[in-house]
N, C-alpha and C. Protein backbone atom coordinates (compact mmCIF):
# COMPACT_ATOMS: atom_id res chain seq x y z
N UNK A 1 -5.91 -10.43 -4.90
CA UNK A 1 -4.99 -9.66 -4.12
C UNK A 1 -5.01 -10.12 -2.67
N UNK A 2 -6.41 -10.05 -1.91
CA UNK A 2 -6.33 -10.60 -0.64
C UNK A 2 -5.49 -11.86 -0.48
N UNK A 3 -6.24 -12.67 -1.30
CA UNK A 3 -5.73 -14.38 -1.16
C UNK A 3 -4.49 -14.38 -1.53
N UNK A 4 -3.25 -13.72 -2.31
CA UNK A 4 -2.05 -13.23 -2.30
C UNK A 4 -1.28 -13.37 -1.45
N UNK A 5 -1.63 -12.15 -0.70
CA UNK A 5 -1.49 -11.82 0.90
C UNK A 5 -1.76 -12.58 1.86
N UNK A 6 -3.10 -12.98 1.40
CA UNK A 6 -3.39 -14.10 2.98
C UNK A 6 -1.96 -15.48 2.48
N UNK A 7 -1.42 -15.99 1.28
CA UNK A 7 -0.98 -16.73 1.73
C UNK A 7 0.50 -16.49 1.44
N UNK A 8 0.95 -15.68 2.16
CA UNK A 8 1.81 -14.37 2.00
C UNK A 8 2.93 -14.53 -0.04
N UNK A 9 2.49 -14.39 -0.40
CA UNK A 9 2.77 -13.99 -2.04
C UNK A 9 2.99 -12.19 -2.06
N UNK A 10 2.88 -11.78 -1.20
CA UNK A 10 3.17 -10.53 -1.08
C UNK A 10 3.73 -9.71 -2.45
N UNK A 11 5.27 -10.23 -2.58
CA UNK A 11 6.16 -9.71 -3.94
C UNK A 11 5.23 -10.10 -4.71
N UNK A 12 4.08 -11.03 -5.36
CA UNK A 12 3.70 -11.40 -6.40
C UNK A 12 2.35 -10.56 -6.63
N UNK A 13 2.11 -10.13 -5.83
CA UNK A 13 0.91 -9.67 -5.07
C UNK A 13 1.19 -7.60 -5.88
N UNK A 14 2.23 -7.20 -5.09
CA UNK A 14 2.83 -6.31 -5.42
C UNK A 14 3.04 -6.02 -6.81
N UNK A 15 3.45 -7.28 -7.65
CA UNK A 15 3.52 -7.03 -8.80
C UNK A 15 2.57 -6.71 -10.13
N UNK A 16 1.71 -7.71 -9.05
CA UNK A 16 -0.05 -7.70 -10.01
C UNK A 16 -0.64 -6.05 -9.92
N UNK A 17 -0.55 -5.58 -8.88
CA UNK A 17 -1.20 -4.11 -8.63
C UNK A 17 -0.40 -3.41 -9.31
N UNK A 18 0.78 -3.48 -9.32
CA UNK A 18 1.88 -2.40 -10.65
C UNK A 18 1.81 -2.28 -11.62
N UNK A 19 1.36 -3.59 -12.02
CA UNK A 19 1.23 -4.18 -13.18
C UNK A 19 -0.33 -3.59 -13.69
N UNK A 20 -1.42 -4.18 -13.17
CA UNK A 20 -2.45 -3.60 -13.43
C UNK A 20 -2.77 -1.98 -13.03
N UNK A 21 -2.39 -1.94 -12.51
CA UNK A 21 -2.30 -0.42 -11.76
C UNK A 21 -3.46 0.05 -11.56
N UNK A 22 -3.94 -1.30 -10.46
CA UNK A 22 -5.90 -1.41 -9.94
C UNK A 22 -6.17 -0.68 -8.83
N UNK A 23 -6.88 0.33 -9.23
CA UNK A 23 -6.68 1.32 -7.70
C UNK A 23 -7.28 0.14 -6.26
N UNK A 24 -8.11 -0.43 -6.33
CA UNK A 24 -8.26 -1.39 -5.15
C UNK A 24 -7.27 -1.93 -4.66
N UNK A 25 -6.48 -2.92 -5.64
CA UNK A 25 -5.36 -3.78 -5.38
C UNK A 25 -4.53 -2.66 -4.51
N UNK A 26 -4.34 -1.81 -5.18
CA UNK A 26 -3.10 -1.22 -4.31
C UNK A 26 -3.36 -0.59 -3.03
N UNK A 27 -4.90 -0.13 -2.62
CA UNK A 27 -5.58 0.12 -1.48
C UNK A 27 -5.57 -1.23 -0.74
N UNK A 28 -5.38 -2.13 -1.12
CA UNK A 28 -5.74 -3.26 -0.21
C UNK A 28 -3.80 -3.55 0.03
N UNK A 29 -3.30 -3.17 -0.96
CA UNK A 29 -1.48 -3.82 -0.47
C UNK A 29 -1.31 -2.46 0.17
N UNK A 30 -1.20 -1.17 0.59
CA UNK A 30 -1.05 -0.21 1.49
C UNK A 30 -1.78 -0.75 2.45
N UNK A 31 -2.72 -0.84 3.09
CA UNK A 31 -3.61 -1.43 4.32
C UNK A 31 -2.46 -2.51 4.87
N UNK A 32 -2.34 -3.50 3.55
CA UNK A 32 -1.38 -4.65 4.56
C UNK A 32 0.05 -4.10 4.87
N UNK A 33 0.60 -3.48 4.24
CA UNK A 33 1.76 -2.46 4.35
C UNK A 33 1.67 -1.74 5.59
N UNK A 34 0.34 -1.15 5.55
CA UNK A 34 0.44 -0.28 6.92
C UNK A 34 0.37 -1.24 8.35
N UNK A 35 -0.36 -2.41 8.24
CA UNK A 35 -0.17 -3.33 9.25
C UNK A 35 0.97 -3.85 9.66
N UNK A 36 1.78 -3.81 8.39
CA UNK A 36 2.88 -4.63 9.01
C UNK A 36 4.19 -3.17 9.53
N UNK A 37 3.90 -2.50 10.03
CA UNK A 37 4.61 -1.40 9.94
C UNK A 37 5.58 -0.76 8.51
N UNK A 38 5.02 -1.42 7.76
CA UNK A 38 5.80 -0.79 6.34
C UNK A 38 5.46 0.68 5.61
N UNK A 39 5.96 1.61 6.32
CA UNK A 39 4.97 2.76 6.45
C UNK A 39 5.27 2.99 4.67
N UNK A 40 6.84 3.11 4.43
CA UNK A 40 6.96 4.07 2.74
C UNK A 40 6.44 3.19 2.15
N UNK A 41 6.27 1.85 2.26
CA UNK A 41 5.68 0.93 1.20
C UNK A 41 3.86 1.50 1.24
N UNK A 42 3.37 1.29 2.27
CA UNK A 42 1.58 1.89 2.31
C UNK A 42 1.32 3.05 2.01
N UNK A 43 2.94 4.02 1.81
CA UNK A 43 2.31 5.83 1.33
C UNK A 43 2.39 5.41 -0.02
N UNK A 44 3.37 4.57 -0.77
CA UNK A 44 3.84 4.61 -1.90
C UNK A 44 2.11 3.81 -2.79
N UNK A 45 1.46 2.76 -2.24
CA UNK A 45 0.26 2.20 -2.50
C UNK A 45 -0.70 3.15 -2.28
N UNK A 46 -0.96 3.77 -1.05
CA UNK A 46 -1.84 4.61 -0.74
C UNK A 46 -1.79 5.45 -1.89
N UNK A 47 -0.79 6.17 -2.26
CA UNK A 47 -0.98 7.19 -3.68
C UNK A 47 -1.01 6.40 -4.80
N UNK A 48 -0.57 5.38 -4.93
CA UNK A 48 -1.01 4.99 -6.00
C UNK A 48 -2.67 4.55 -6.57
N UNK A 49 -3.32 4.04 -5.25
CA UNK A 49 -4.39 3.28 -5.40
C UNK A 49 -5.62 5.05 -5.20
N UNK A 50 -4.85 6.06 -5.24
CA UNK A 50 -5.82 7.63 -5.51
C UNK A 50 -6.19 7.76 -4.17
N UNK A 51 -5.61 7.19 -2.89
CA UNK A 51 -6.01 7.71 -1.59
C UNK A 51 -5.03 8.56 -0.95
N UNK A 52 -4.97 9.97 -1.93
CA UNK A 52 -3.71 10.71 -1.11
C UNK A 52 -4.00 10.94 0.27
N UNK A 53 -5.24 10.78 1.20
CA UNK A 53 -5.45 11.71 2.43
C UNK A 53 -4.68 10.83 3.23
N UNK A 54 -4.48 9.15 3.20
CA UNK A 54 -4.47 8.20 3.70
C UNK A 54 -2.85 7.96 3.64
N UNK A 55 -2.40 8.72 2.49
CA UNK A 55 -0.78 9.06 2.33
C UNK A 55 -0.34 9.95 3.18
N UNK A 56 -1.20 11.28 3.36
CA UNK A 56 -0.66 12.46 3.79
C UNK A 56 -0.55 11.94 5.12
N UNK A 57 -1.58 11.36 5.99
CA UNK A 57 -1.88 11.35 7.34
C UNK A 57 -0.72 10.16 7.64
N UNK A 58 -0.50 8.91 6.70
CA UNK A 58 1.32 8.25 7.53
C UNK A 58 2.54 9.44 7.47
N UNK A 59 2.00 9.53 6.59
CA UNK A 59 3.64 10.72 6.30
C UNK A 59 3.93 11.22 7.48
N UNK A 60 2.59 12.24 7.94
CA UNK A 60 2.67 13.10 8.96
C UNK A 60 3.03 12.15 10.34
N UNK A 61 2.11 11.25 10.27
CA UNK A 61 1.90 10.47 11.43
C UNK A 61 3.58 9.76 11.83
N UNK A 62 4.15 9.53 10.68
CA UNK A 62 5.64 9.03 10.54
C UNK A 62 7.10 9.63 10.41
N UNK A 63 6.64 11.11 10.55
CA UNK A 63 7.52 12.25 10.03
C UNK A 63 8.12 11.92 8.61
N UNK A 64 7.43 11.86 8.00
CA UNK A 64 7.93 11.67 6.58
C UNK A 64 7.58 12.57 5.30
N UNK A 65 6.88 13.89 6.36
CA UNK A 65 6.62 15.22 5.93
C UNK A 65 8.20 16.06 6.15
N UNK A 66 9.03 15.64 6.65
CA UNK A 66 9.97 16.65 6.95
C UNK A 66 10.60 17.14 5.52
């Protein structure tokens, strides 16, 4: 997943964590999501990869609680 990302494979990257539906993988593609300002893409990983707190707090942080 990192090495994915590091050599930006991103979409392929994305697909492997959907696909496997590896709670890490998708903690590690939300993190890069959240770096790159991709906030709905890192809530949408963040819950997937079982880190709702880490969902709730962009939401809020992004108004995407409204």
């Amino acid at each position: 997943m990192r090495l994915l990302c590091s050599i930006g494979e991103v979409p392929n990257a994305s697909k492997l964590a959907l696909n496997t539906n590896d709670p890490q993988a998708c903690f590690h593609l939300a993190r890069y999501y959240e770096n790159e300002n991709n906030m709905g893409e890192a809530i949408l990983y963040y819950s997937k990869s079982q880190r709702l707190h880490h969902a709730i707090r962009l939401a809020k942080e992004h108004g995407f609680d409204q």
